[in-house]
Protein backbone atom coordinates (compact mmCIF):
# COMPACT_ATOMS: atom_id res chain seq x y z
CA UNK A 1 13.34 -32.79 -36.11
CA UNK A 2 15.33 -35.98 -36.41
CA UNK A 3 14.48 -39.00 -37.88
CA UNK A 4 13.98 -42.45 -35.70
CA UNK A 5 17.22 -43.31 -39.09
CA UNK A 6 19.57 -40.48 -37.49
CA UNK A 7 18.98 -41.89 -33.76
CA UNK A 8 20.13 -45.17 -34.58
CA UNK A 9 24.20 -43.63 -34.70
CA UNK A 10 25.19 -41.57 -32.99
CA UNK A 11 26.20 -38.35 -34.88
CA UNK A 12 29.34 -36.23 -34.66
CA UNK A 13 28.35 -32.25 -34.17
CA UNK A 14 30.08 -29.38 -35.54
CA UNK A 15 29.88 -25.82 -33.55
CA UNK A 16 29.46 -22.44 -35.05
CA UNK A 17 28.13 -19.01 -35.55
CA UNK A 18 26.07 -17.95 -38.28
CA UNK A 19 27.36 -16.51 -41.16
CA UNK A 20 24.16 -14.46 -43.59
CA UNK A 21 20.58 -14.03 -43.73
CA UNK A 22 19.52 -16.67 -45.37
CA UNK A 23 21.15 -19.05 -42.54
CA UNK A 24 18.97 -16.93 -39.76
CA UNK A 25 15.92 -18.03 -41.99
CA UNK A 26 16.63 -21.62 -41.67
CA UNK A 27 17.51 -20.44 -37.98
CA UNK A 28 13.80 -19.10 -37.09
CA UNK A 29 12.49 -22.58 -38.82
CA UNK A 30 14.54 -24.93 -35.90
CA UNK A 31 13.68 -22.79 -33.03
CA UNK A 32 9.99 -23.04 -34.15
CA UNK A 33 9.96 -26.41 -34.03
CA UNK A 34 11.98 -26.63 -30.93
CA UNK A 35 8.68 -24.46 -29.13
CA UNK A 36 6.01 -26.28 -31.30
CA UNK A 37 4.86 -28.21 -27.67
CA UNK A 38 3.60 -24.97 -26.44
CA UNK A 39 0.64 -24.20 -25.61
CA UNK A 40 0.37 -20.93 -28.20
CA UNK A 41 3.57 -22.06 -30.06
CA UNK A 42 5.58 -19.21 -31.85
CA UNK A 43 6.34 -19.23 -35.76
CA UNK A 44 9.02 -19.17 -37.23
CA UNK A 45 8.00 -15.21 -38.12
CA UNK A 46 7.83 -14.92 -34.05
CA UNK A 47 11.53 -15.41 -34.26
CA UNK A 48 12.34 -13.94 -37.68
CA UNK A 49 10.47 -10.76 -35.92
CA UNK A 50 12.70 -10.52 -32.82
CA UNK A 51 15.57 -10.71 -35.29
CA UNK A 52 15.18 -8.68 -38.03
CA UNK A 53 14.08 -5.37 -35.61
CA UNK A 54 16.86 -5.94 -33.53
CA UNK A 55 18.88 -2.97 -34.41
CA UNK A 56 22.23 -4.88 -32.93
CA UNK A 57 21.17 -7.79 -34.48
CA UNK A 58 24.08 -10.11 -36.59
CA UNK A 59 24.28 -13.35 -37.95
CA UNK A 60 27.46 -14.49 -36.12
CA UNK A 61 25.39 -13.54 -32.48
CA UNK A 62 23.68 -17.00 -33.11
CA UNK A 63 25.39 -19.80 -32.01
CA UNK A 64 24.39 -23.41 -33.49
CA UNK A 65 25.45 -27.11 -33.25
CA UNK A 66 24.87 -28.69 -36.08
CA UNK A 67 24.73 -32.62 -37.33
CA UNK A 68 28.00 -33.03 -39.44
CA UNK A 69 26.70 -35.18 -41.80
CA UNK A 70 23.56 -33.74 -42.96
CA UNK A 71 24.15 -30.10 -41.73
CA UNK A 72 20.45 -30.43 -39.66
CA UNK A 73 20.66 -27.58 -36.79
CA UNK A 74 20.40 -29.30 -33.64
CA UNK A 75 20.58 -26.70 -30.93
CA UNK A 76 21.35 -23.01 -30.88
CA UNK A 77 21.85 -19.80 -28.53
CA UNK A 78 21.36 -16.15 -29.58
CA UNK A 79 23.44 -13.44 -28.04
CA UNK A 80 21.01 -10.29 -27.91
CA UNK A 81 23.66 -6.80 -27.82
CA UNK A 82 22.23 -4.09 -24.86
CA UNK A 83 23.32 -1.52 -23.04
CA UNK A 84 21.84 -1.31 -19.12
CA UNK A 85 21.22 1.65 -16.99
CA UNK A 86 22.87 1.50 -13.41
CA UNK A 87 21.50 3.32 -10.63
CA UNK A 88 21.28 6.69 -12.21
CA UNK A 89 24.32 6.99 -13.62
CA UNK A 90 24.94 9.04 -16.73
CA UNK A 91 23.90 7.02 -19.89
CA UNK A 92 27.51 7.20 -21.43
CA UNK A 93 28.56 5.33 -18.45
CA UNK A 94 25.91 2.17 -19.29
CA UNK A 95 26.82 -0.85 -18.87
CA UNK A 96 27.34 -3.19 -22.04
CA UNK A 97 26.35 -6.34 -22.13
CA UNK A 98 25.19 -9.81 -23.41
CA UNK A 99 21.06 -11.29 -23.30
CA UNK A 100 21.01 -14.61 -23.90
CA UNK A 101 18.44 -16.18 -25.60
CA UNK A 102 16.80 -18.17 -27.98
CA UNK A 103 18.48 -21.56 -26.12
CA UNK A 104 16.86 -24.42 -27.30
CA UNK A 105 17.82 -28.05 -28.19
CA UNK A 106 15.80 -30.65 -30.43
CA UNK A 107 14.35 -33.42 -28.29
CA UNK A 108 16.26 -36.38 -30.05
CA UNK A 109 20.15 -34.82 -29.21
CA UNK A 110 18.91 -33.31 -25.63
CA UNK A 111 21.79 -34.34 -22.71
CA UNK A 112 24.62 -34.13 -24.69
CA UNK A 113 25.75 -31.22 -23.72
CA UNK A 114 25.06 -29.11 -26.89
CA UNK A 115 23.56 -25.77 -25.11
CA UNK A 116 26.16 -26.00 -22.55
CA UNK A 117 28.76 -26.25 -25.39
CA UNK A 118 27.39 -22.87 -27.30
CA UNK A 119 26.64 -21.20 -23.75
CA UNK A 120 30.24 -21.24 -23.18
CA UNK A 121 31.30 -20.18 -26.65
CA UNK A 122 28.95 -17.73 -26.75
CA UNK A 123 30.38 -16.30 -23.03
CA UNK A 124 33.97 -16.76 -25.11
CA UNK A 125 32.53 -14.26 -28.33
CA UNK A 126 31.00 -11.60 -25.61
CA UNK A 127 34.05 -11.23 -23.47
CA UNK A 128 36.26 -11.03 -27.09
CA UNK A 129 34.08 -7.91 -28.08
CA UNK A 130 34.81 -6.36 -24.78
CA UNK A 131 31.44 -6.83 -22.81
CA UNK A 132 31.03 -6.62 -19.18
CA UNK A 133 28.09 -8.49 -18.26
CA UNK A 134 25.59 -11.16 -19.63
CA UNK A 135 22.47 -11.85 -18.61
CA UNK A 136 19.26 -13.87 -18.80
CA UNK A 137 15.92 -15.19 -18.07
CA UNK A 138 15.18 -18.62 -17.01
CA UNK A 139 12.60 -20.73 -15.53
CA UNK A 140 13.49 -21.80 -11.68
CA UNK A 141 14.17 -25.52 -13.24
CA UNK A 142 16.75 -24.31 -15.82
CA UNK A 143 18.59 -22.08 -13.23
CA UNK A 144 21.35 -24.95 -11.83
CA UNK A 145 22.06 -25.28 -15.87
CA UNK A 146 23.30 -21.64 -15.87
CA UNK A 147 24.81 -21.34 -12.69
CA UNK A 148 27.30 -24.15 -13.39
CA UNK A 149 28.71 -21.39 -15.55
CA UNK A 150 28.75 -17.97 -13.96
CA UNK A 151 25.56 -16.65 -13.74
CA UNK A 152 24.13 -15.39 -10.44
CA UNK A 153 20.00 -14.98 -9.45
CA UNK A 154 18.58 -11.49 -9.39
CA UNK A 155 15.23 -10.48 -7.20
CA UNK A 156 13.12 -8.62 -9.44
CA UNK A 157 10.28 -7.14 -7.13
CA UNK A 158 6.73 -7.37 -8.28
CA UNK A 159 3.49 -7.29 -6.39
CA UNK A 160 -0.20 -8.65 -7.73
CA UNK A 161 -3.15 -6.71 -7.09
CA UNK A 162 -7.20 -7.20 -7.67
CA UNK A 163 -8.52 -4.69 -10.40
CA UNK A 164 -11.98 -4.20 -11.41
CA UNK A 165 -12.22 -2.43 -14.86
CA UNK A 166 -16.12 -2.13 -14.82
CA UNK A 167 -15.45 -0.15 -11.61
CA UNK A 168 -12.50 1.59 -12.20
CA UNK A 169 -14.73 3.00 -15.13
CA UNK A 170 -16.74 4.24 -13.02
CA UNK A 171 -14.57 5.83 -10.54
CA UNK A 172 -11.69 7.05 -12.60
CA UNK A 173 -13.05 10.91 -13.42
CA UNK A 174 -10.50 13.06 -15.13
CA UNK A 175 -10.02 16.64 -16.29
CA UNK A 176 -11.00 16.86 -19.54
CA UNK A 177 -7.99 18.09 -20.04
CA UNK A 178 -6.40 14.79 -20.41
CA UNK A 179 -7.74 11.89 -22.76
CA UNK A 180 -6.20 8.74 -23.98
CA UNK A 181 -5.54 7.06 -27.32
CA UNK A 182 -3.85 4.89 -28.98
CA UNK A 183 -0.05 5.41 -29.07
CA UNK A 184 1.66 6.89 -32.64
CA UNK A 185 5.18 5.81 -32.17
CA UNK A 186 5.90 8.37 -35.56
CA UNK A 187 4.86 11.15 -33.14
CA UNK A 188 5.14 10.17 -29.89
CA UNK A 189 8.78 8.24 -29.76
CA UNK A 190 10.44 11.32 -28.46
CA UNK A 191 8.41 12.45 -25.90
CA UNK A 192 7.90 8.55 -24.91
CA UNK A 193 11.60 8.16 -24.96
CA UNK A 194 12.20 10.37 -22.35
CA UNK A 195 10.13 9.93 -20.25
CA UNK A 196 11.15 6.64 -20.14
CA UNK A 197 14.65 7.32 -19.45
CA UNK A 198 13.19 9.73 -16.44
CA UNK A 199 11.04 7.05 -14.99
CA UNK A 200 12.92 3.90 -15.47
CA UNK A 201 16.65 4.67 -16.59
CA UNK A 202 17.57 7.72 -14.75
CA UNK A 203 16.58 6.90 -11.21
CA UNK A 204 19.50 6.20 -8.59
CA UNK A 205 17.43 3.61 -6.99
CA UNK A 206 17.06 1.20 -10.47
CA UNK A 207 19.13 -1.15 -12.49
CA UNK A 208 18.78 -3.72 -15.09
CA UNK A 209 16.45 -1.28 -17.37
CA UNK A 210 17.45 -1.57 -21.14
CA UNK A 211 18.84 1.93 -22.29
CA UNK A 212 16.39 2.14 -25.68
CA UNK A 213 18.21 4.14 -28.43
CA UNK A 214 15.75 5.82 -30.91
CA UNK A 215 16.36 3.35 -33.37
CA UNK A 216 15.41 0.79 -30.46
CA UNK A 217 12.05 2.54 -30.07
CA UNK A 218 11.45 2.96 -33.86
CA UNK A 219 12.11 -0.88 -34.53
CA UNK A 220 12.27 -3.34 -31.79
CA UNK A 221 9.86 -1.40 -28.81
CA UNK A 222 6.92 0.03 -31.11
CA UNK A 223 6.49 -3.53 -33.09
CA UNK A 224 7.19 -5.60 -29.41
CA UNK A 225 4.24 -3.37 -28.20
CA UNK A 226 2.14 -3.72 -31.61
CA UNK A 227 2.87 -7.36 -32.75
CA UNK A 228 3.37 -9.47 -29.92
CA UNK A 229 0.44 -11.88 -29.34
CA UNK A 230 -1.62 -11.61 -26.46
CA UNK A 231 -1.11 -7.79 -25.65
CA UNK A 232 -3.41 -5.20 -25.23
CA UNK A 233 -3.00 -1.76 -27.77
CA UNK A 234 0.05 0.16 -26.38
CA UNK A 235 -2.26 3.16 -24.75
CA UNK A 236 -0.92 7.26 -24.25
CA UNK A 237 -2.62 9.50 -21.70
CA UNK A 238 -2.19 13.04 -23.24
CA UNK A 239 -3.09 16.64 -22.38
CA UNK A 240 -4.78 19.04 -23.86
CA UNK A 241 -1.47 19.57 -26.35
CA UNK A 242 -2.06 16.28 -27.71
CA UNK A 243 1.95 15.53 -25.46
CA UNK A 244 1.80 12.57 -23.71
CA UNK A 245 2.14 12.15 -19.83
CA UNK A 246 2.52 8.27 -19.51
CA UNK A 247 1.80 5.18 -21.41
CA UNK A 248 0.82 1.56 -20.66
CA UNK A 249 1.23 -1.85 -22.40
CA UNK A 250 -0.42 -4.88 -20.67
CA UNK A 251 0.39 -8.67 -21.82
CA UNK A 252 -2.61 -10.93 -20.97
CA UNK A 253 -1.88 -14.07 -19.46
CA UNK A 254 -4.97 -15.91 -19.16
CA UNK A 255 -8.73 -14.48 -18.63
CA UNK A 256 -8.23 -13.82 -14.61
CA UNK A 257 -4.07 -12.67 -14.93
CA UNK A 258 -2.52 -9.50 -16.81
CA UNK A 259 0.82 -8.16 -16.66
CA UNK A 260 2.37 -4.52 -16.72
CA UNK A 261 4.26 -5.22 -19.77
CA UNK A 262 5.97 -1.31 -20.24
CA UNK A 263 4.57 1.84 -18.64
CA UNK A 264 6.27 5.34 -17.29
CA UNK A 265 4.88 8.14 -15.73
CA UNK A 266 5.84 11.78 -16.13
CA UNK A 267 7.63 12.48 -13.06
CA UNK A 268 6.94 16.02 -11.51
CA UNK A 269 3.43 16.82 -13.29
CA UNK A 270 2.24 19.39 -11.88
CA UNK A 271 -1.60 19.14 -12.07
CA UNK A 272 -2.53 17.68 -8.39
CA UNK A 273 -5.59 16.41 -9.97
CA UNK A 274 -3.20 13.28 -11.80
CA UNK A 275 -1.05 11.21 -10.33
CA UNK A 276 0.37 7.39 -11.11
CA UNK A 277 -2.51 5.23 -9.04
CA UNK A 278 -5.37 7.29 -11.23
CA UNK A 279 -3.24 7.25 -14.20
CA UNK A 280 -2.58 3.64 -14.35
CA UNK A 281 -6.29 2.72 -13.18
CA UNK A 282 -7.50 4.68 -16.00
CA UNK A 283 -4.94 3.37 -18.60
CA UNK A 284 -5.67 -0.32 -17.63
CA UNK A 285 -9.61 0.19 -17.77
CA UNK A 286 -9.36 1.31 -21.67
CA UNK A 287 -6.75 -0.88 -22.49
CA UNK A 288 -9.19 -3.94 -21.30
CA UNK A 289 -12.23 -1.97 -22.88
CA UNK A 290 -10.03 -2.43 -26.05
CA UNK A 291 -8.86 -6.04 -26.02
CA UNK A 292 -12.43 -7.67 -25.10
CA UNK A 293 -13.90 -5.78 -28.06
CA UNK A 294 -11.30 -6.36 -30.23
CA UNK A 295 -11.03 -10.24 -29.31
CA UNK A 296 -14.60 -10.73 -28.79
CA UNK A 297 -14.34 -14.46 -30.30
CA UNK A 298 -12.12 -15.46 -27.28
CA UNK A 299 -13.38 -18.57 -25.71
CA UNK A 300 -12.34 -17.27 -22.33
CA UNK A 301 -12.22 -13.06 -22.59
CA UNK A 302 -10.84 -11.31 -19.72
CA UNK A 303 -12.66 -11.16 -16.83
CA UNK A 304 -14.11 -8.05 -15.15
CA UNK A 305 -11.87 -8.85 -12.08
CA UNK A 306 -8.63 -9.70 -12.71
CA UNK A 307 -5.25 -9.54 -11.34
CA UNK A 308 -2.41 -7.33 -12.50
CA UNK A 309 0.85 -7.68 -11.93
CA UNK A 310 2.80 -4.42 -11.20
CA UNK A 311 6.67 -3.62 -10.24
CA UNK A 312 7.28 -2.60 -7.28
CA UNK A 313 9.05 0.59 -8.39
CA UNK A 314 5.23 1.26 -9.36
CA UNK A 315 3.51 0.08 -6.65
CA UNK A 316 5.62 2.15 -4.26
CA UNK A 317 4.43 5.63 -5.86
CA UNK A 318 0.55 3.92 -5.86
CA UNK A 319 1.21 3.16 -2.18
CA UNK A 320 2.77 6.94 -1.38
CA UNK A 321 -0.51 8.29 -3.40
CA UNK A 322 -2.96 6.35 -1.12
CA UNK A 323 -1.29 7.28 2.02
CA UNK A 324 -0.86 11.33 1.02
CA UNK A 325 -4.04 11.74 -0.61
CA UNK A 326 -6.92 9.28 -0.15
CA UNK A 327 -6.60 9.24 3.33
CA UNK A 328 -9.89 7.79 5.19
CA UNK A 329 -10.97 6.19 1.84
CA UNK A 330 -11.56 2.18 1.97
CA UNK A 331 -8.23 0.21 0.17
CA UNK A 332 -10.30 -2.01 -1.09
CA UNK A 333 -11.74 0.65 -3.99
CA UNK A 334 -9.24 3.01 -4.73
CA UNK A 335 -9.97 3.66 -8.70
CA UNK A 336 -10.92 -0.15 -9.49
CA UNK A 337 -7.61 -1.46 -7.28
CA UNK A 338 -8.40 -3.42 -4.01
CA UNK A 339 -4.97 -2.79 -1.89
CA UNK A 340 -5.84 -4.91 0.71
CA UNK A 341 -5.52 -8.21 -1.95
CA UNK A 342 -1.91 -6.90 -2.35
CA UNK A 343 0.77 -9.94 -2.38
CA UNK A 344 4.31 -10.48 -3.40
CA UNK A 345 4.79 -12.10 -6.68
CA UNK A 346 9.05 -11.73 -7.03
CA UNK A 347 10.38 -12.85 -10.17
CA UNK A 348 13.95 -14.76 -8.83
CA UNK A 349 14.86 -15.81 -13.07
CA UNK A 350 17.12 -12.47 -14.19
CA UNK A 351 20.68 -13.66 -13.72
CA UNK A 352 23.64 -12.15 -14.29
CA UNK A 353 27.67 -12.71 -14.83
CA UNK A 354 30.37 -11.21 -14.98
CA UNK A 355 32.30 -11.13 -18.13
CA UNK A 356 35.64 -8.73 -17.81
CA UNK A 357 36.88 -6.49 -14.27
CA UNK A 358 34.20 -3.35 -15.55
CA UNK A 359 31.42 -5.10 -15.07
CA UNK A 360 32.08 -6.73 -11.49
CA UNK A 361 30.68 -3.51 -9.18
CA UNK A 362 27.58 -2.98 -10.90
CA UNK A 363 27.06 -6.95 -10.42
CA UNK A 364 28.06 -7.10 -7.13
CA UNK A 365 26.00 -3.32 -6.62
CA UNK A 366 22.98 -4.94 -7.85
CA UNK A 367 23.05 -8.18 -5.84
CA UNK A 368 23.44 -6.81 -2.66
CA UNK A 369 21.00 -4.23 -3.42
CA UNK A 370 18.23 -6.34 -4.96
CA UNK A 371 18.67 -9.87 -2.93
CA UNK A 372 17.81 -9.02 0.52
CA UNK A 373 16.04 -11.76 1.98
CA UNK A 374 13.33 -10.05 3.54
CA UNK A 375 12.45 -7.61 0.49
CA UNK A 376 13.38 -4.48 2.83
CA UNK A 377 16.11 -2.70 0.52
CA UNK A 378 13.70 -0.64 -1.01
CA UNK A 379 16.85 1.68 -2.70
CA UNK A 380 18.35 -0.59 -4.71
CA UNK A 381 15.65 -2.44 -7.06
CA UNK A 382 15.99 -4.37 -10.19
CA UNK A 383 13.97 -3.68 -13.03
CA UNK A 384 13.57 -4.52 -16.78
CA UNK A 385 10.39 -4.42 -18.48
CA UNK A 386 8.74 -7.06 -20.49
CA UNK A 387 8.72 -5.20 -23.47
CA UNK A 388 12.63 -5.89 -23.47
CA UNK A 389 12.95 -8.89 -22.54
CA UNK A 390 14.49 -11.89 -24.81
């Protein structure tokens, strides 16, 4: 960070992209100290990780002001390369485009319009390599920052519910034809990969997922899923052929909250004895089993009864279940899930903008679709999983 010496003049900045490796390093170092106020701050590795498995990854994506005189990194954005899926439409028709990320400023050159300065050379740099949209995540303060330039809120629809994994133990019997362990991303990535793109990417009524490329899976997903702090052990439900039928990472907020970090279904099963409400139940049960034993020094472990937050796309299919086949049975114990604690919990910080004519229907497609005021377009949802985001 800068010394109380460098504040006393005020320094002339110098704008540019990164040109090697060894520059990224130095990189990781700044944004580590930019996040050291956190709560759990991230290492530099945190960064070095996102980077280096990033299978689009290049040193001129990030974007850095710099002190002139001493050459101190001051501020920086990261352009993150992805293609996204658009309402079912065939994968050679995905949509290529721009995450932004990594957007952070040291404390003593804040307001001086550094991240607004690489934000807008960084928009200059995607729409030069032919992109058609950009997108990002930020917090509801930070939003007015980014629409100044372009970019445009998108509803993503999630709903909490209660969960009780000592009962959902108890309650969630399967076949012994299915059991579950712990995922083997050598073996599994295939089968994983599709059903993925049958779940999430494929579906007419979704948009925003990440298309993941097999090098994607192999490098960035299986180590996001394996290495990022504060995640339960990325989980498989398999059949008797050892081939998996869905999968489930969680990322644990606090002792009381959890998230649905990545999971898909296999869509069509045929066995009436498994569907998505007893799959996830029983996925989420082991995968807590897991974490408390594995983090048993936690000051604050995970409670019994917690909260998890699910998509919507998901909780539509648990909702379908409970009204086609558990008829007459309380909501308030349907495999360890109480329905009736259901609430909304929309996340309004995806945005989006437009960078060249190719991209402006599947913007415009997705914000009428997704930002209906009252939640009621069920068709047309937004969705892109934790595991992928930046």
């Amino acid at each position: 960070m800068s010394t109380a010496n460098e504040n006393s003049i005020t320094p002339t900045y110098t704008f540019r992209q990164l040109n090697d490796l060894e520059e990224v390093k130095r990189w990781t170092e700044f944004c580590a100290q930019c996040f050291a106020y956190k709560a759990n701050p991230p290492p530099a590795s945190y960064f070095m990780r996102h980077y280096e498995n990033d299978p689009n990854a290049e040193p001129e994506h990030v974007f850095v002001a710099e002190v002139e005189e001493s050459g101190m990194i001051v501020a920086s954005v990261r352009i993150f390369l992805r293609d996204l899926a658009s309402f079912g439409t065939d994968l050679s028709a995905a949509v290529r485009a721009g995450g932004i990320g990594e957007v952070c400023t040291d404390p003593d050159h804040r307001r001086k319009g550094l991240s607004n300065t690489l934000l807008r050379r960084a928009i200059g740099y995607m729409q030069s390599i032919g992109l058609e949209v950009s997108l990002l995540h930020a917090s509801e303060t930070f939003r007015k920052v980014y629409q100044k330039v372009g970019y445009v809120s998108c509803r993503s629809r999630w709903v909490d519910v209660d969960f009780c994994a000592s009962l959902s133990s108890v309650k969630c019997k399967m076949s012994s034809e299915y059991s579950i362990r712990k995922i083997d991303f050598d073996g599994d990535v295939d089968t994983l990969s599709q059903l993925y793109n049958d779940y999430s990417v494929n579906r007419s009524k979704c948009a925003g997922c990440i298309v993941r490329s097999k090098e994607y899976w192999d490098r960035y997903v299986s180590q996001e899923m394996i290495l990022a702090s504060g995640c339960t052990l990325p989980l498989v439900l398999v059949d008797r052929d050892n081939a998996p039928i869905a999968w489930l990472s969680l990322r644990v907020l606090n002792a009381e909250k959890l998230i649905v970090k990545d999971f898909g279904f296999r869509q069509n099963l045929l066995d009436p004895s498994i569907n998505v409400t007893l799959t996830l139940a029983s996925l989420i049960s082991e995968a807590i089993t897991q974490y408390v034993g594995k983090n048993q020094q936690l000051s604050t472990p995970v409670k019994d009864r917690v909260a998890i937050s699910i998509p919507f796309l998901v909780w539509e299919e648990m909702k379908l279940f409970t009204s086609s086949k558990v008829a007459g049975k309380s909501e308030d114990d349907i495999y360890g899930f109480n329905f009736t604690t259901v609430c909304q919990n929309n996340d309004d910080g995806w945005m989006y903008k437009v960078l060249n004519p190719a991209g402006e229907q599947f913007v415009k497609s997705l914000l009428e679709g997704c930002n209906t005021k009252d939640n009621s377009n069920s068709d047309h949802q937004h969705i892109l999983w934790p595991t992928d985001s930046f």
